[in-house]
C-alpha atoms as a PDB file:
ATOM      1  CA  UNK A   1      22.272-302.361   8.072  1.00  0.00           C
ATOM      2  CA  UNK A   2      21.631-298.644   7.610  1.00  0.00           C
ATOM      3  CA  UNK A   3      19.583-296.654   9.826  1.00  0.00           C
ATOM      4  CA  UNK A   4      18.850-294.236   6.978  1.00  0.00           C
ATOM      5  CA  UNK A   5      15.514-293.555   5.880  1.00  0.00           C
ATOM      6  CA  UNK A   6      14.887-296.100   2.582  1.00  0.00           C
ATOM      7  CA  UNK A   7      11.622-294.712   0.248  1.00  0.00           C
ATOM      8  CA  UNK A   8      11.270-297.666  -2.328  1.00  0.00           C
ATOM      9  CA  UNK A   9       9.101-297.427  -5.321  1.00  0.00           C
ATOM     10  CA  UNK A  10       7.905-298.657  -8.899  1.00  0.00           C
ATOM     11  CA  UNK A  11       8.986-296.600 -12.048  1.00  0.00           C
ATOM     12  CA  UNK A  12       7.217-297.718 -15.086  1.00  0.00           C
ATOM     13  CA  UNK A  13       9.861-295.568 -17.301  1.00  0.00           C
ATOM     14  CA  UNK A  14      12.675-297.407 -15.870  1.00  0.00           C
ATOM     15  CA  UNK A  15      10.728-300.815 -15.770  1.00  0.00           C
ATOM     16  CA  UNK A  16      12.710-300.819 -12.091  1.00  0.00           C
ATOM     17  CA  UNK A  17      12.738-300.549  -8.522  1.00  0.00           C
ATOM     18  CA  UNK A  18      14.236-297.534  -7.227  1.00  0.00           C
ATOM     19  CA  UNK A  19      15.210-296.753  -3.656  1.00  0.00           C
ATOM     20  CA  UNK A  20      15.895-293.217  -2.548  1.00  0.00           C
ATOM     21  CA  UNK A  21      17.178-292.178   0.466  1.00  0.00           C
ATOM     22  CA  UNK A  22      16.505-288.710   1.454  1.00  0.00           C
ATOM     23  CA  UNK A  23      18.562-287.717   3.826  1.00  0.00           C
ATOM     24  CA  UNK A  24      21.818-288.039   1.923  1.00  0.00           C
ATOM     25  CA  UNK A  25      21.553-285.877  -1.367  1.00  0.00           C
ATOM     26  CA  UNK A  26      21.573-287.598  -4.877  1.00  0.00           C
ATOM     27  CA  UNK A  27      21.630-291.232  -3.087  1.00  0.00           C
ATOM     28  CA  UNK A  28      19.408-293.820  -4.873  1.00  0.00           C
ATOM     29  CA  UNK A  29      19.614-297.029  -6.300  1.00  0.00           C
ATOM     30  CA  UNK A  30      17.586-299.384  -8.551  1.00  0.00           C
ATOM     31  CA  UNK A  31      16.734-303.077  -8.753  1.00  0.00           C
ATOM     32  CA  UNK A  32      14.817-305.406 -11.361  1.00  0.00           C
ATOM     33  CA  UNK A  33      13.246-306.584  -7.487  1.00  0.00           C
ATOM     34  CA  UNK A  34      12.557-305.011  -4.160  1.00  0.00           C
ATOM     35  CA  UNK A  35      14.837-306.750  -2.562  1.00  0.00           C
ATOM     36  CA  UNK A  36      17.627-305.663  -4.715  1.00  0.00           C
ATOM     37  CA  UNK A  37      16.743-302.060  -4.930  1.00  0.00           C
ATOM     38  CA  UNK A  38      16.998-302.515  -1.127  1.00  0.00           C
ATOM     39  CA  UNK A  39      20.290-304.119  -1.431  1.00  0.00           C
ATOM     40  CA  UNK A  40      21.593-301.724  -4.036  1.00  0.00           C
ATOM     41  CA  UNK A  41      20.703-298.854  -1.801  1.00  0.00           C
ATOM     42  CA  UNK A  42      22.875-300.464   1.398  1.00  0.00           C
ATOM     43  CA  UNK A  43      25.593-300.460  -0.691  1.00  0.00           C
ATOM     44  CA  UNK A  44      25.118-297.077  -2.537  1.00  0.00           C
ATOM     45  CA  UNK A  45      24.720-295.541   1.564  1.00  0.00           C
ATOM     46  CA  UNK A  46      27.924-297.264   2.350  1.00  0.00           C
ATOM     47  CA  UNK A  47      29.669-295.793  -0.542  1.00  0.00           C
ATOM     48  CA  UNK A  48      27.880-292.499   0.101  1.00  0.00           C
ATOM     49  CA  UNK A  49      29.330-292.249   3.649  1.00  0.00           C
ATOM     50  CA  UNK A  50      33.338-293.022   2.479  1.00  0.00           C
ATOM     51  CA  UNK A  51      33.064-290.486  -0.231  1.00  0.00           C
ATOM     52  CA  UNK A  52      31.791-287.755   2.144  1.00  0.00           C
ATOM     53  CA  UNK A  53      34.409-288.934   4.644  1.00  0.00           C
ATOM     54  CA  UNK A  54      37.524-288.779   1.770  1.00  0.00           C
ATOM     55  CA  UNK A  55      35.864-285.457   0.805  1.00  0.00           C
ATOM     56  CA  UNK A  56      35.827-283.770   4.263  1.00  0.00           C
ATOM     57  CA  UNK A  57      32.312-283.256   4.298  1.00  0.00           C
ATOM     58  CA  UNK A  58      29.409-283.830   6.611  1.00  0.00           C
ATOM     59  CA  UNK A  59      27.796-286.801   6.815  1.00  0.00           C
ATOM     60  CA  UNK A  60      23.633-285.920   8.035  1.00  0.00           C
ATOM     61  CA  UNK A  61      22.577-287.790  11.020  1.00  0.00           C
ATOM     62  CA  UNK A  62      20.317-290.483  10.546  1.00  0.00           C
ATOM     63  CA  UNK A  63      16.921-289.355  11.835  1.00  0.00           C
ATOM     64  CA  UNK A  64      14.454-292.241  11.402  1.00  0.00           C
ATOM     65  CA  UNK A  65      10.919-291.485   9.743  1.00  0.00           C
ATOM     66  CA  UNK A  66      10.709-288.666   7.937  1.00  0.00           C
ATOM     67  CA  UNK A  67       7.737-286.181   8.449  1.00  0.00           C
ATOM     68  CA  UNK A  68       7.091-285.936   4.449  1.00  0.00           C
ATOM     69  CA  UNK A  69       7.795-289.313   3.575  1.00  0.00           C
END
């Protein structure tokens, strides 16, 4: 489980779930469901995280609830 911040919504031109997570730059995921935007976004995170790290670059802290969200 991820401690990032996980905004999940409806888009009616993708007829999808998608999850965005803010704090980590260009890091979404879809899902036909909820649950497996949710899912899809775990993983994406995960993946996020090892690229940064085989990259050399910084990974943002997780802060919790963001003001704008």
């Amino acid at each position: 489980m991820t401690k990032y911040e996980i905004i999940i919504f409806w888009s009616d031109e993708d007829k999808s779930f998608i999850a965005e997570v803010p704090e980590l730059p260009g890091c979404m995921a879809d899902g036909k469901t909820y649950k497996k935007a949710l899912s899809n976004a775990e993983i994406i995170i995960n993946e996020w995280i090892e690229t940064a790290k085989e990259l050399g670059r910084e990974i943002p802290r997780a802060k919790g609830r963001l003001m704008f969200a």
